[in-house]
C-alpha atoms as a PDB file:
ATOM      1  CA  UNK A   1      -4.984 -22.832 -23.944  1.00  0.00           C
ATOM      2  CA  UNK A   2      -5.631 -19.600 -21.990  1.00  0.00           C
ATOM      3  CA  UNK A   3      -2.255 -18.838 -20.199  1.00  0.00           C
ATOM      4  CA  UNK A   4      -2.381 -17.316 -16.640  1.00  0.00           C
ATOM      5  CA  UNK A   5       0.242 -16.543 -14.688  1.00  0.00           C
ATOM      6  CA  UNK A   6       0.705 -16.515 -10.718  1.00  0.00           C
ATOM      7  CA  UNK A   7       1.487 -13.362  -9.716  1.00  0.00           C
ATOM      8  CA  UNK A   8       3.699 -12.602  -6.729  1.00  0.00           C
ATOM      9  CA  UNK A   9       1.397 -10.962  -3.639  1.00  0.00           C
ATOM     10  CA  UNK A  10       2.729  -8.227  -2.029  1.00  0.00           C
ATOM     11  CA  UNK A  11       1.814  -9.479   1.391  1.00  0.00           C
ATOM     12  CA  UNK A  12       4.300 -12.552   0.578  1.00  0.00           C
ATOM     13  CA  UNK A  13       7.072 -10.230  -0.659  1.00  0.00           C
ATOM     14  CA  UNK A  14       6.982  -7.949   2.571  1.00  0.00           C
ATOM     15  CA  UNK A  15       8.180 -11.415   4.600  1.00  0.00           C
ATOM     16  CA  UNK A  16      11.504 -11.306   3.181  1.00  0.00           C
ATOM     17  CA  UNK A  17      14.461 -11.143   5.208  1.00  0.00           C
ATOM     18  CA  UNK A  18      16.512 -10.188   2.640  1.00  0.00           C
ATOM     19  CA  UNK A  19      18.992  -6.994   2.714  1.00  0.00           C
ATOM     20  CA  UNK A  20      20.933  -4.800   0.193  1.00  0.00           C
ATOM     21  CA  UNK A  21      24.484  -5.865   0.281  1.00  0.00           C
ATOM     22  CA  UNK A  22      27.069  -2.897   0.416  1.00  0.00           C
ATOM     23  CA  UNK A  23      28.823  -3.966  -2.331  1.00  0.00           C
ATOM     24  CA  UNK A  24      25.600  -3.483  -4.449  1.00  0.00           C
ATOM     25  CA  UNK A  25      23.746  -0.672  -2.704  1.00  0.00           C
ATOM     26  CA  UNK A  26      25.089   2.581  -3.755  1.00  0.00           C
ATOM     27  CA  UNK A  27      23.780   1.435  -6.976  1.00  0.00           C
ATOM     28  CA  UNK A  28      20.714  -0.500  -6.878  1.00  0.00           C
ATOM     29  CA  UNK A  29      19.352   1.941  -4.060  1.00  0.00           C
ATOM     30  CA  UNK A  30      19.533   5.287  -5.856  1.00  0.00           C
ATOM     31  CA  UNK A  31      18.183   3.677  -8.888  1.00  0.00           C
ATOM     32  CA  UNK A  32      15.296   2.076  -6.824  1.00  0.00           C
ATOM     33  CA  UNK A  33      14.692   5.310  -5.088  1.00  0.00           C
ATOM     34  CA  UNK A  34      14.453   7.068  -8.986  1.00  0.00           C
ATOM     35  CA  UNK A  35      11.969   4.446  -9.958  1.00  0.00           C
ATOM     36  CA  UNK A  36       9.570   4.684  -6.685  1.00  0.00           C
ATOM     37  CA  UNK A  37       9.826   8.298  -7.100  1.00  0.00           C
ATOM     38  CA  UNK A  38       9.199   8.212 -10.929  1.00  0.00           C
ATOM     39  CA  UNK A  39       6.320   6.159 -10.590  1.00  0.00           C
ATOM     40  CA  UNK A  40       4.898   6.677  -7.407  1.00  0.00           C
ATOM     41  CA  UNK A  41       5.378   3.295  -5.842  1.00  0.00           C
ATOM     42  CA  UNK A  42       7.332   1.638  -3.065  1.00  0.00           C
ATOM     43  CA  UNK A  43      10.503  -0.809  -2.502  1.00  0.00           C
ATOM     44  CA  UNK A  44      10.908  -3.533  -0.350  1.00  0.00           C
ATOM     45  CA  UNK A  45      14.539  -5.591  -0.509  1.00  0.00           C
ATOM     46  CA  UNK A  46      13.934  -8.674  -2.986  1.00  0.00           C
ATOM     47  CA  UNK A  47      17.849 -10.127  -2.487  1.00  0.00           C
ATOM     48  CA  UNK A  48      21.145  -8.056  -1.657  1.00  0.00           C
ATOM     49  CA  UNK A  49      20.902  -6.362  -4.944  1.00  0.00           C
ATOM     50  CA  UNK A  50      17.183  -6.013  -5.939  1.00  0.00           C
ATOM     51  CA  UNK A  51      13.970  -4.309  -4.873  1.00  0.00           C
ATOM     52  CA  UNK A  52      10.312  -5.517  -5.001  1.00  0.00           C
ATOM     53  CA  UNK A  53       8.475  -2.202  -6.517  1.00  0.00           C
ATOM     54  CA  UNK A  54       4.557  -2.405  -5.429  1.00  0.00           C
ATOM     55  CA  UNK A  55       1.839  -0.155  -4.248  1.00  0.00           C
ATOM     56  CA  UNK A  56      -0.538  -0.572  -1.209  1.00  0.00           C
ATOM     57  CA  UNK A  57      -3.498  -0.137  -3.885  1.00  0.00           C
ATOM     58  CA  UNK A  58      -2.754  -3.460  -5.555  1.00  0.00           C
ATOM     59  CA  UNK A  59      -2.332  -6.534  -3.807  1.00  0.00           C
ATOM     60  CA  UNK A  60       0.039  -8.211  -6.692  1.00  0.00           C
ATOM     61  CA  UNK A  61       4.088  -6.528  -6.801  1.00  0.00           C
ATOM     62  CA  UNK A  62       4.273  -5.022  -9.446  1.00  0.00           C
ATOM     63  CA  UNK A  63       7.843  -6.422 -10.349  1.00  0.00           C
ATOM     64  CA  UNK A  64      10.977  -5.886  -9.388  1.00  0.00           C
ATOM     65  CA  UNK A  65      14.470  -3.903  -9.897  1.00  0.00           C
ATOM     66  CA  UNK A  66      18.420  -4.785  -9.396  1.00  0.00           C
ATOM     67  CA  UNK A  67      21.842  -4.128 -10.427  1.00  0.00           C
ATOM     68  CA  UNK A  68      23.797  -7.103 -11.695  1.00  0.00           C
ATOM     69  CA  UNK A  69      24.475  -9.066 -14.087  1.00  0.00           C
ATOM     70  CA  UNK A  70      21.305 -11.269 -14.857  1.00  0.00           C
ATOM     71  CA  UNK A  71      22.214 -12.419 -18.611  1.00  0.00           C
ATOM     72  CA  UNK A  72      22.159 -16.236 -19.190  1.00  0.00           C
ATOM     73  CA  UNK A  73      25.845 -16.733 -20.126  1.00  0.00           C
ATOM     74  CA  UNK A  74      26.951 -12.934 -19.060  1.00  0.00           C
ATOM     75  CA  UNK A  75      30.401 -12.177 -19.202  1.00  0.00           C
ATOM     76  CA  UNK A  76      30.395 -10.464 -15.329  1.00  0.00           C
ATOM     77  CA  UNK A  77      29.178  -6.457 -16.956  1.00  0.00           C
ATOM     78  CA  UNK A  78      26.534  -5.429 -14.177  1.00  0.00           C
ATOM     79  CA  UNK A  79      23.806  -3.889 -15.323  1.00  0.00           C
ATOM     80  CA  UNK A  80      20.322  -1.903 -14.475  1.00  0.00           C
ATOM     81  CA  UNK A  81      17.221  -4.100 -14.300  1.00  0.00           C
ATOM     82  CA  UNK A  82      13.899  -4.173 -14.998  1.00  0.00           C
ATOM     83  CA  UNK A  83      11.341  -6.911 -14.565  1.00  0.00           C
ATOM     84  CA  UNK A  84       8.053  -6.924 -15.058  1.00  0.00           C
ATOM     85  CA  UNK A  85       5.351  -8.876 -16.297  1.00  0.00           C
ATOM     86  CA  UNK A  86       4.415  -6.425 -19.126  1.00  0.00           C
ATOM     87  CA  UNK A  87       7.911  -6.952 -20.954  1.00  0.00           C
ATOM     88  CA  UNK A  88       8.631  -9.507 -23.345  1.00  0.00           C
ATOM     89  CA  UNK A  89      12.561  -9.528 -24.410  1.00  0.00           C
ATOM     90  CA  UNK A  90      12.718 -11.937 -27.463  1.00  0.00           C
ATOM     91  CA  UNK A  91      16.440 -12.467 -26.577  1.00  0.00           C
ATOM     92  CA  UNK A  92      15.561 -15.307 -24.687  1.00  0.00           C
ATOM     93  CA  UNK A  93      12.788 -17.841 -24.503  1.00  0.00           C
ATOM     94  CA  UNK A  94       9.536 -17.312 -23.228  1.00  0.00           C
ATOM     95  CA  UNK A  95      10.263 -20.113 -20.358  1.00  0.00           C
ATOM     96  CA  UNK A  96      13.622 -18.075 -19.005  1.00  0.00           C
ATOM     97  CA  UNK A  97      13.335 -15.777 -16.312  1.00  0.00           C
ATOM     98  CA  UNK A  98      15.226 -13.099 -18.749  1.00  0.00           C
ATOM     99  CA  UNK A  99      12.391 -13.370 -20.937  1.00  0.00           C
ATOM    100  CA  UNK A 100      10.655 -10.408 -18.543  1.00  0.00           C
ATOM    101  CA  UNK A 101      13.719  -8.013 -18.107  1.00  0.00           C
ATOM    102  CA  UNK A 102      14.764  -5.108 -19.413  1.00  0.00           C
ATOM    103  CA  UNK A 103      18.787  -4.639 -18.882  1.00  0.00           C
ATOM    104  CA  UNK A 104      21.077  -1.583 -19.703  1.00  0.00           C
ATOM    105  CA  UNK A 105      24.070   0.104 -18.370  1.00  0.00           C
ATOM    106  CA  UNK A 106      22.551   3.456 -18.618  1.00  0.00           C
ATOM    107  CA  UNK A 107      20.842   4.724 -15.530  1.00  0.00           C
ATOM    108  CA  UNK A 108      18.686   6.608 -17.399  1.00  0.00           C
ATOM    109  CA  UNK A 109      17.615   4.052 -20.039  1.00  0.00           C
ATOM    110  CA  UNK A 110      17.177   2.065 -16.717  1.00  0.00           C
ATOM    111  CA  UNK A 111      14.320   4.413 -15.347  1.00  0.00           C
ATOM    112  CA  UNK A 112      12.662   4.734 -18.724  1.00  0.00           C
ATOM    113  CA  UNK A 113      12.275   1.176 -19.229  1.00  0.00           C
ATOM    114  CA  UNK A 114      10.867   1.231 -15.482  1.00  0.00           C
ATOM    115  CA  UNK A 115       8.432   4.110 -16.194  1.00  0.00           C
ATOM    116  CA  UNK A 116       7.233   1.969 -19.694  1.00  0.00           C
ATOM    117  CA  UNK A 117       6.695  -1.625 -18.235  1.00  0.00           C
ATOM    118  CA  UNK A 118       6.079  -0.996 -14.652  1.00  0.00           C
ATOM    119  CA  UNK A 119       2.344  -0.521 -15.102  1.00  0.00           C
ATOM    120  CA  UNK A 120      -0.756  -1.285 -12.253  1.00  0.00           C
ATOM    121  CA  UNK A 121      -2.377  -4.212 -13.089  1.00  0.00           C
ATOM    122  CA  UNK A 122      -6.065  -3.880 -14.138  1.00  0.00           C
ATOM    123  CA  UNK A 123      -9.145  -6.003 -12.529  1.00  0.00           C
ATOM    124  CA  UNK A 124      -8.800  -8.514 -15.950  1.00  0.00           C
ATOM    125  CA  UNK A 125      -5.299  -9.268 -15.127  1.00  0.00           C
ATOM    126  CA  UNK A 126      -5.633  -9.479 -11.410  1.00  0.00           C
ATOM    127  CA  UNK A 127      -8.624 -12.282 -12.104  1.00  0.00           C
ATOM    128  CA  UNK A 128      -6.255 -14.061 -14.432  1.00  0.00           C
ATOM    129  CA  UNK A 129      -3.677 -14.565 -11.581  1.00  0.00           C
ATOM    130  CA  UNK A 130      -5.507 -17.550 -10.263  1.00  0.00           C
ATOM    131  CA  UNK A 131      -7.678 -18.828 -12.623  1.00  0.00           C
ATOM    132  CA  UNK A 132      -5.606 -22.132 -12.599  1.00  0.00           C
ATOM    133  CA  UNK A 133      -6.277 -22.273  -8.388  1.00  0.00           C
ATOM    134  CA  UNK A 134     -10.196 -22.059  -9.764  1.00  0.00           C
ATOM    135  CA  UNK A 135      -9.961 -24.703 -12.572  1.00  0.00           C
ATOM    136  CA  UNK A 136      -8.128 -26.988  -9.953  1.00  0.00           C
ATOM    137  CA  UNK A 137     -10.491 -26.320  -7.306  1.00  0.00           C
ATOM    138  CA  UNK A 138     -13.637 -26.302  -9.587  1.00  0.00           C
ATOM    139  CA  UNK A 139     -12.059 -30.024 -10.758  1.00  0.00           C
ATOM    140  CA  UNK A 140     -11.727 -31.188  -7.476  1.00  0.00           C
ATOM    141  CA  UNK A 141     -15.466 -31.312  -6.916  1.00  0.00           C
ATOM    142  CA  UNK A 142     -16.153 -33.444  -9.890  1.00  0.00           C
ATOM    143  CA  UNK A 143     -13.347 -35.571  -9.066  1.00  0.00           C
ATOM    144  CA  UNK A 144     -14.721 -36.540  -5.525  1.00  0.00           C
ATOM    145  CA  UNK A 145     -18.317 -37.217  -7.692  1.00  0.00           C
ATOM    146  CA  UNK A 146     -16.312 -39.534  -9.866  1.00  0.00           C
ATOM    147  CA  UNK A 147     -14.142 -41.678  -7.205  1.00  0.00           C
ATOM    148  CA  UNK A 148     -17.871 -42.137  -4.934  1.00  0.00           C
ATOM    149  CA  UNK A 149     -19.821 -42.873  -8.350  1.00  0.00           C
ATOM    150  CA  UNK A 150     -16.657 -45.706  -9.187  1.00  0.00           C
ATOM    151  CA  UNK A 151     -16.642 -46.990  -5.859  1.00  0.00           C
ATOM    152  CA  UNK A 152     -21.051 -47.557  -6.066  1.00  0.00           C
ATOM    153  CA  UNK A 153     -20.668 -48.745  -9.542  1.00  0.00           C
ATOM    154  CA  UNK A 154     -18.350 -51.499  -8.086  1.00  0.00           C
ATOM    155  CA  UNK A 155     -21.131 -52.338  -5.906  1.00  0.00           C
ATOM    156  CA  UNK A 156     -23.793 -52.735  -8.728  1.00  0.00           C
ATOM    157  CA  UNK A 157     -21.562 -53.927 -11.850  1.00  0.00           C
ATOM    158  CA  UNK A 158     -19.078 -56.369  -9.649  1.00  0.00           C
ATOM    159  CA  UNK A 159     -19.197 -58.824 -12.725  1.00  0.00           C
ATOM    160  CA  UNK A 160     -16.344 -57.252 -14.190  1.00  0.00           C
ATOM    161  CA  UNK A 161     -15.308 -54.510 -15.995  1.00  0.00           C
ATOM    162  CA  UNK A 162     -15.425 -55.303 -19.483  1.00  0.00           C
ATOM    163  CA  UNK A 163     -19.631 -55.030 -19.100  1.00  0.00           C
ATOM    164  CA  UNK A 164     -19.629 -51.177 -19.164  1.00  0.00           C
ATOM    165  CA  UNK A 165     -18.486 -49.591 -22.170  1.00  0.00           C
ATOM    166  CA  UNK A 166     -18.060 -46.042 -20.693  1.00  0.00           C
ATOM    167  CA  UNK A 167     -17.386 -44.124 -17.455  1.00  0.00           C
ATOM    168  CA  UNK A 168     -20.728 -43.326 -16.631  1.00  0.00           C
ATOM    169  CA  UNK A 169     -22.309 -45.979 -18.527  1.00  0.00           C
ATOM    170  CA  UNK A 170     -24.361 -43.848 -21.315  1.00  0.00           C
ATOM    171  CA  UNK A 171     -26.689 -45.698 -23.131  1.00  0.00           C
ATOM    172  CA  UNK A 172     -25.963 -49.226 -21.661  1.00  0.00           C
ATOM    173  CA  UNK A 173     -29.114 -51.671 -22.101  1.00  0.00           C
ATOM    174  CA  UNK A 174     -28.085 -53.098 -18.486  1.00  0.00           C
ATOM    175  CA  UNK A 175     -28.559 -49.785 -16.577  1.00  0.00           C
ATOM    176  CA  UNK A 176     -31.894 -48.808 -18.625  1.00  0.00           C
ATOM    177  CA  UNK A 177     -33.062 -52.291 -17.468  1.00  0.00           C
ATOM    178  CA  UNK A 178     -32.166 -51.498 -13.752  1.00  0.00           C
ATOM    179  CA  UNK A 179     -33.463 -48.105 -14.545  1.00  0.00           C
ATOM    180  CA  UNK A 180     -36.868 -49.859 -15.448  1.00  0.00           C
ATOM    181  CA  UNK A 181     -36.971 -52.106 -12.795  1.00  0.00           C
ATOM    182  CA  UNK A 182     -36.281 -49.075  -9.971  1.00  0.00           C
ATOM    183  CA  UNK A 183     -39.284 -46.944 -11.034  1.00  0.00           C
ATOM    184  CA  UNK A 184     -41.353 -50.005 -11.320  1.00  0.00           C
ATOM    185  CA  UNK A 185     -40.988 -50.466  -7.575  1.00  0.00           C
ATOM    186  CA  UNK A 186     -39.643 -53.873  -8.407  1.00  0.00           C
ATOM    187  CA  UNK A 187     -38.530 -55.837  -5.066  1.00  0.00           C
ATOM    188  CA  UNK A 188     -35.052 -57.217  -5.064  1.00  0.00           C
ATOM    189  CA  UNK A 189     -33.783 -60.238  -4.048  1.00  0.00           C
ATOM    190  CA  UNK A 190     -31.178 -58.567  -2.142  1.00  0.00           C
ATOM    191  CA  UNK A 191     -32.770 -55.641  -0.568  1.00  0.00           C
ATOM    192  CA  UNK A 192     -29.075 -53.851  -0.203  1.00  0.00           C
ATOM    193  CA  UNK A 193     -28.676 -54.199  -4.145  1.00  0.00           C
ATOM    194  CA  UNK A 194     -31.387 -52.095  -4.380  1.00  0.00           C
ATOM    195  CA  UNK A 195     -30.526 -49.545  -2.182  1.00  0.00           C
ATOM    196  CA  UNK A 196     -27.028 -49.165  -4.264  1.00  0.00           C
ATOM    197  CA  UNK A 197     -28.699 -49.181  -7.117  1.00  0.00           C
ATOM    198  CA  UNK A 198     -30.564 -46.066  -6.216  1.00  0.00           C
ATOM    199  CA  UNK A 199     -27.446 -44.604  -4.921  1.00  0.00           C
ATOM    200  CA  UNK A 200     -25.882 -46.046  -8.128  1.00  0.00           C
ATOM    201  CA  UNK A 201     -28.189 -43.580 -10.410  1.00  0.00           C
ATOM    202  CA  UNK A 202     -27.981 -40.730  -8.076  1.00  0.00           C
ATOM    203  CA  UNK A 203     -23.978 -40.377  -8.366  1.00  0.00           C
ATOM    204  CA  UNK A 204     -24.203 -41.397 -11.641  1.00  0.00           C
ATOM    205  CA  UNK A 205     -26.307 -38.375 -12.559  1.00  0.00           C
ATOM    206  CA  UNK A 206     -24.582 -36.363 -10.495  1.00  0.00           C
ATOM    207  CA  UNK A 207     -21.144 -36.752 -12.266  1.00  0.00           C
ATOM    208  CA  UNK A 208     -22.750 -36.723 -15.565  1.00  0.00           C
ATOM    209  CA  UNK A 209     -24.232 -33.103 -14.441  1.00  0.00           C
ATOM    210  CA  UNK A 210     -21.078 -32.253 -13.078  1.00  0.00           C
ATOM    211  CA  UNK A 211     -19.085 -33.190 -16.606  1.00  0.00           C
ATOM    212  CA  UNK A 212     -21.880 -31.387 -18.732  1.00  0.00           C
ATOM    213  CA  UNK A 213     -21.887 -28.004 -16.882  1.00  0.00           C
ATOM    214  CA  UNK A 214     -20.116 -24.779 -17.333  1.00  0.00           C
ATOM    215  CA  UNK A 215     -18.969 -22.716 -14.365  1.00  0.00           C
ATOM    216  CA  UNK A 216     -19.445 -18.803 -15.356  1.00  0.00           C
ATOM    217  CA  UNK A 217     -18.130 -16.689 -12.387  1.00  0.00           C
ATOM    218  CA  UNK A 218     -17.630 -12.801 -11.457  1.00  0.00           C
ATOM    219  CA  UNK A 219     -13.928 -12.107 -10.018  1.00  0.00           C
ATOM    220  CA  UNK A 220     -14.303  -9.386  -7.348  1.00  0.00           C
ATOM    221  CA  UNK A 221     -11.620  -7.332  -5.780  1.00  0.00           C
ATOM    222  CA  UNK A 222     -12.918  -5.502  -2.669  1.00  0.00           C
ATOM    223  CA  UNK A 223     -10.570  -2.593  -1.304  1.00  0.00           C
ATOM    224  CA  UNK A 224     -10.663   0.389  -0.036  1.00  0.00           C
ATOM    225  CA  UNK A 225     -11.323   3.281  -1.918  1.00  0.00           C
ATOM    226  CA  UNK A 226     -11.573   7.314  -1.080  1.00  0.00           C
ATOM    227  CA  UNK A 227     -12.931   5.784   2.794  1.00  0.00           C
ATOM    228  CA  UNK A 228     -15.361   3.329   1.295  1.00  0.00           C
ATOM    229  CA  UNK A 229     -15.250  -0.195   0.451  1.00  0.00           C
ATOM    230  CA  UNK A 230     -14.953  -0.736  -3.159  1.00  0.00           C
ATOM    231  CA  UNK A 231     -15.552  -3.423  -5.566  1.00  0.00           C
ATOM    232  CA  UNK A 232     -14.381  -4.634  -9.043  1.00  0.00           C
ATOM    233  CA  UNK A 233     -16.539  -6.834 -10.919  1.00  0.00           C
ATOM    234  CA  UNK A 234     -15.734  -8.492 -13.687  1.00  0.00           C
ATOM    235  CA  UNK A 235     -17.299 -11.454 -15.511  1.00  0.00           C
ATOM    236  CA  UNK A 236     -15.628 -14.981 -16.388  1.00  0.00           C
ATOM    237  CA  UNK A 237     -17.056 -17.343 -18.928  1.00  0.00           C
ATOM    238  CA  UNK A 238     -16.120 -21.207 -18.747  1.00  0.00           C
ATOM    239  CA  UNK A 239     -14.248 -20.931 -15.419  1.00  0.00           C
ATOM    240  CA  UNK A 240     -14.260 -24.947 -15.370  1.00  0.00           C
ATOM    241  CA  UNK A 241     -11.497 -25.131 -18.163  1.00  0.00           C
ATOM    242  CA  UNK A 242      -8.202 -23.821 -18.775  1.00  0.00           C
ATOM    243  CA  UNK A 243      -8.058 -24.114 -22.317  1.00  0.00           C
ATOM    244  CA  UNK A 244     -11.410 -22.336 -22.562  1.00  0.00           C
ATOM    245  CA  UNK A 245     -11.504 -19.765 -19.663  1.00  0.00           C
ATOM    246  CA  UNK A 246     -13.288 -16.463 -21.445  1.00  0.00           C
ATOM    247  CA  UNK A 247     -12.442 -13.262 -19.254  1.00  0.00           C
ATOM    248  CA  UNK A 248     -14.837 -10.327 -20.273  1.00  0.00           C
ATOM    249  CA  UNK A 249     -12.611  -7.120 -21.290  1.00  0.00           C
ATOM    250  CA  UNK A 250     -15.089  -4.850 -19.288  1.00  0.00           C
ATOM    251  CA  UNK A 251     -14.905  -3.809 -15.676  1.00  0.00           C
ATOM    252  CA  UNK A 252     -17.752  -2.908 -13.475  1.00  0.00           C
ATOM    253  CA  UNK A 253     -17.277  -0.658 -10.390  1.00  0.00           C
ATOM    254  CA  UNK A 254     -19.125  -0.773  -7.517  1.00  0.00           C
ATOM    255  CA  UNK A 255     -20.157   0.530  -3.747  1.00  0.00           C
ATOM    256  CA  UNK A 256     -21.429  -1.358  -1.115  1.00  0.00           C
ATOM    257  CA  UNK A 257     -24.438   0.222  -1.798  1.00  0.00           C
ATOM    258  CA  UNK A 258     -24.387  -0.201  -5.543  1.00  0.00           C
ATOM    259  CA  UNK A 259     -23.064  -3.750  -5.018  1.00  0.00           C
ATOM    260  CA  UNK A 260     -25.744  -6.424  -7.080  1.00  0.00           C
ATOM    261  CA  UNK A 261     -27.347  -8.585  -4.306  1.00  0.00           C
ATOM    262  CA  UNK A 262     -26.415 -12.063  -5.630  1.00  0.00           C
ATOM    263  CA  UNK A 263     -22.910 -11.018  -5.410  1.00  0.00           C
ATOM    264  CA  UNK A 264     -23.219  -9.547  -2.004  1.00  0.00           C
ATOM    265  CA  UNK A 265     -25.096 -12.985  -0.793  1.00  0.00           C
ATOM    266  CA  UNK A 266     -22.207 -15.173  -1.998  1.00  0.00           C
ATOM    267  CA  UNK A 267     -19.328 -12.463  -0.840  1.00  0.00           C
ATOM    268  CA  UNK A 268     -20.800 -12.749   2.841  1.00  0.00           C
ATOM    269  CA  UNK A 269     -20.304 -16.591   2.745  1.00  0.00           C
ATOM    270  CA  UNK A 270     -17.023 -16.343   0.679  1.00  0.00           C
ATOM    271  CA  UNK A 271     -15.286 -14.084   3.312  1.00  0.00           C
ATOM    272  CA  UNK A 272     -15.840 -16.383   5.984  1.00  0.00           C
ATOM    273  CA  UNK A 273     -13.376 -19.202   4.022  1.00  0.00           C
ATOM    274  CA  UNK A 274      -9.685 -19.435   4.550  1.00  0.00           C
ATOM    275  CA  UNK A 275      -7.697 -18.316   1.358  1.00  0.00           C
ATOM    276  CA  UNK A 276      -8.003 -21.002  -1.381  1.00  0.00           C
ATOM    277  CA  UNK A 277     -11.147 -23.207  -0.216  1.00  0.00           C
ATOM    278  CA  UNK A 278     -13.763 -23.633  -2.252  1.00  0.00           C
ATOM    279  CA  UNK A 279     -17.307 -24.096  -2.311  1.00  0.00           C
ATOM    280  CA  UNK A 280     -19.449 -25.372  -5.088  1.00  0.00           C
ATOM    281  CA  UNK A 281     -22.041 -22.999  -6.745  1.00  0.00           C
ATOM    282  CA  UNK A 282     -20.484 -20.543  -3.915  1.00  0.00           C
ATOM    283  CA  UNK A 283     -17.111 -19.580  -5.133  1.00  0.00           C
ATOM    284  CA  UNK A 284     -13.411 -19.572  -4.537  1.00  0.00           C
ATOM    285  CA  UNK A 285     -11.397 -17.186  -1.843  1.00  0.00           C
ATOM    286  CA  UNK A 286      -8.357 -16.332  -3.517  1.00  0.00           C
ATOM    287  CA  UNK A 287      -7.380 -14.492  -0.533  1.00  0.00           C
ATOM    288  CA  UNK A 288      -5.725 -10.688  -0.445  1.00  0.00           C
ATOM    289  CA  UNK A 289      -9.685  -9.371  -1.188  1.00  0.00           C
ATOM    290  CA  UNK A 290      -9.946 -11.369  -4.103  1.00  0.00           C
ATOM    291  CA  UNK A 291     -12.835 -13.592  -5.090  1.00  0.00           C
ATOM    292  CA  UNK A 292     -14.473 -15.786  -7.717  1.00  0.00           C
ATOM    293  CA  UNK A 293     -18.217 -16.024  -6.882  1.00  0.00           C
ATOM    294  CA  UNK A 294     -20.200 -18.588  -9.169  1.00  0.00           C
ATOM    295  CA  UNK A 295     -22.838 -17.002 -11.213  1.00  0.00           C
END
């Protein structure tokens, strides 16, 4: 299973109302102030002894540093952090929050851990950081196809359910009967029957389509750029599944001159959506200038 993980926006980190406490301040600050000058990025106050490190170029933060002691089962010793999504500190288990921080007493060691693992994050990573939002969303459609095929079928099969032997009924001598009967302009007893009939086969179809497909998708990010609008392509195979999501390694770069048309067509519609609606064959607004446009 493909694991993505949801980043924190920067837009959503700038709302905090937190500030540095005193107590903490004439340590965490300086050390902050090292890092953003190190590096080239900003702070924002996290909690009363950490800072949110970002940069206006990428709408994800880039992670986060304090002065404390974070250690599961820490004996009191504060100490520098780092967090960030590129470390991975086998001390504790991939599930604990200590699992992505870097900790010393050293100032020093403090701002070269920072300058290592404080890294931009590139257009395949930024896709990844709502591919689960996609899945769910791309689910959701078939789901509504399967609750309005169940409740037709109980208008065509209301005999019980021990006559169909699958969901969707696949290869059941009943339904190629009514099938038969349907194109053969047969005339029902019960005129209604045979209008939910039809709509019986139509949903039915319809969810079997919607179960067969595959979903590929291109994940844009639009920004600004240099004083023109910008935007990174990159392709997604098997966007339907999480267990089988394929994101391409390659990144294409683009103008809004240079932009292909298909994308542009479905970008026009997608910007019009509030962040995290969805539209099949269309795409998914992720919100921040990120999309997923279907291919």
């Amino acid at each position: 299973m493909a694991r993505y993980e949801k980043q924190k926006l920067v837009s959503g980190a700038l709302t905090s109302t937190a500030t540095i406490s005193t107590e903490w301040g004439e340590y965490i600050t300086p050390f902050a102030e090292r890092v953003c000058k190190e590096l080239r990025v900003k702070k924002y106050p996290r909690s009363g002894k950490s800072y949110w490190i970002y940069r206006d170029d990428c709408p994800c933060v880039l992670g986060w540093v304090g002065f404390g002691d974070y250690r599961d089962g820490g004996d009191g010793t504060p100490m520098y952090v780092v967090q960030a999504r590129t470390i991975t500190n086998r001390k504790y288990s991939d599930y604990s929050d200590q699992y992505k921080m870097k900790m010393s007493t050293n100032f020093d060691v403090a701002v070269r851990n920072a300058k290592k693992f404080i890294r931009m994050m590139s257009p395949q990573e930024l896709a990844g950081t709502r591919m689960r939002d996609v899945v769910s969303a791309i689910d959701d459609i078939k789901a509504k196809a399967r609750t309005e095929f169940t409740e037709i079928r109980g208008s065509v099969l209301d005999v019980g359910s021990s006559l169909y032997s699958a969901e969707t009924n696949k290869g059941s001598s009943l339904l190629n009967e009514l099938q038969h009967l349907l194109n053969s302009n047969h005339n029902f007893i019960d005129a209604t029957f045979g209008d939910h009939l039809t709509d019986f086969f139509v949903k039915r179809n319809e969810l079997n389509r919607l179960k067969e497909r595959t979903v590929p998708m291109w994940f844009v990010r639009v920004y600004e750029r240099r004083n023109q609008q910008v935007f990174d392509v990159v392709s997604i195979d098997k966007a339907e599944s999480n267990y089988h999501t394929e994101i391409s390694d390659d990144a294409e770069r683009y103008t809004a001159d240079t932009l292909p048309e298909d994308i542009m067509q479905k970008l026009s519609v997608l910007n019009i959506l509030q962040a995290n609606d969805y539209v099949d064959d269309v795409g998914f607004s992720a919100g921040e200038g990120m999309f997923y446009v279907v291919r």
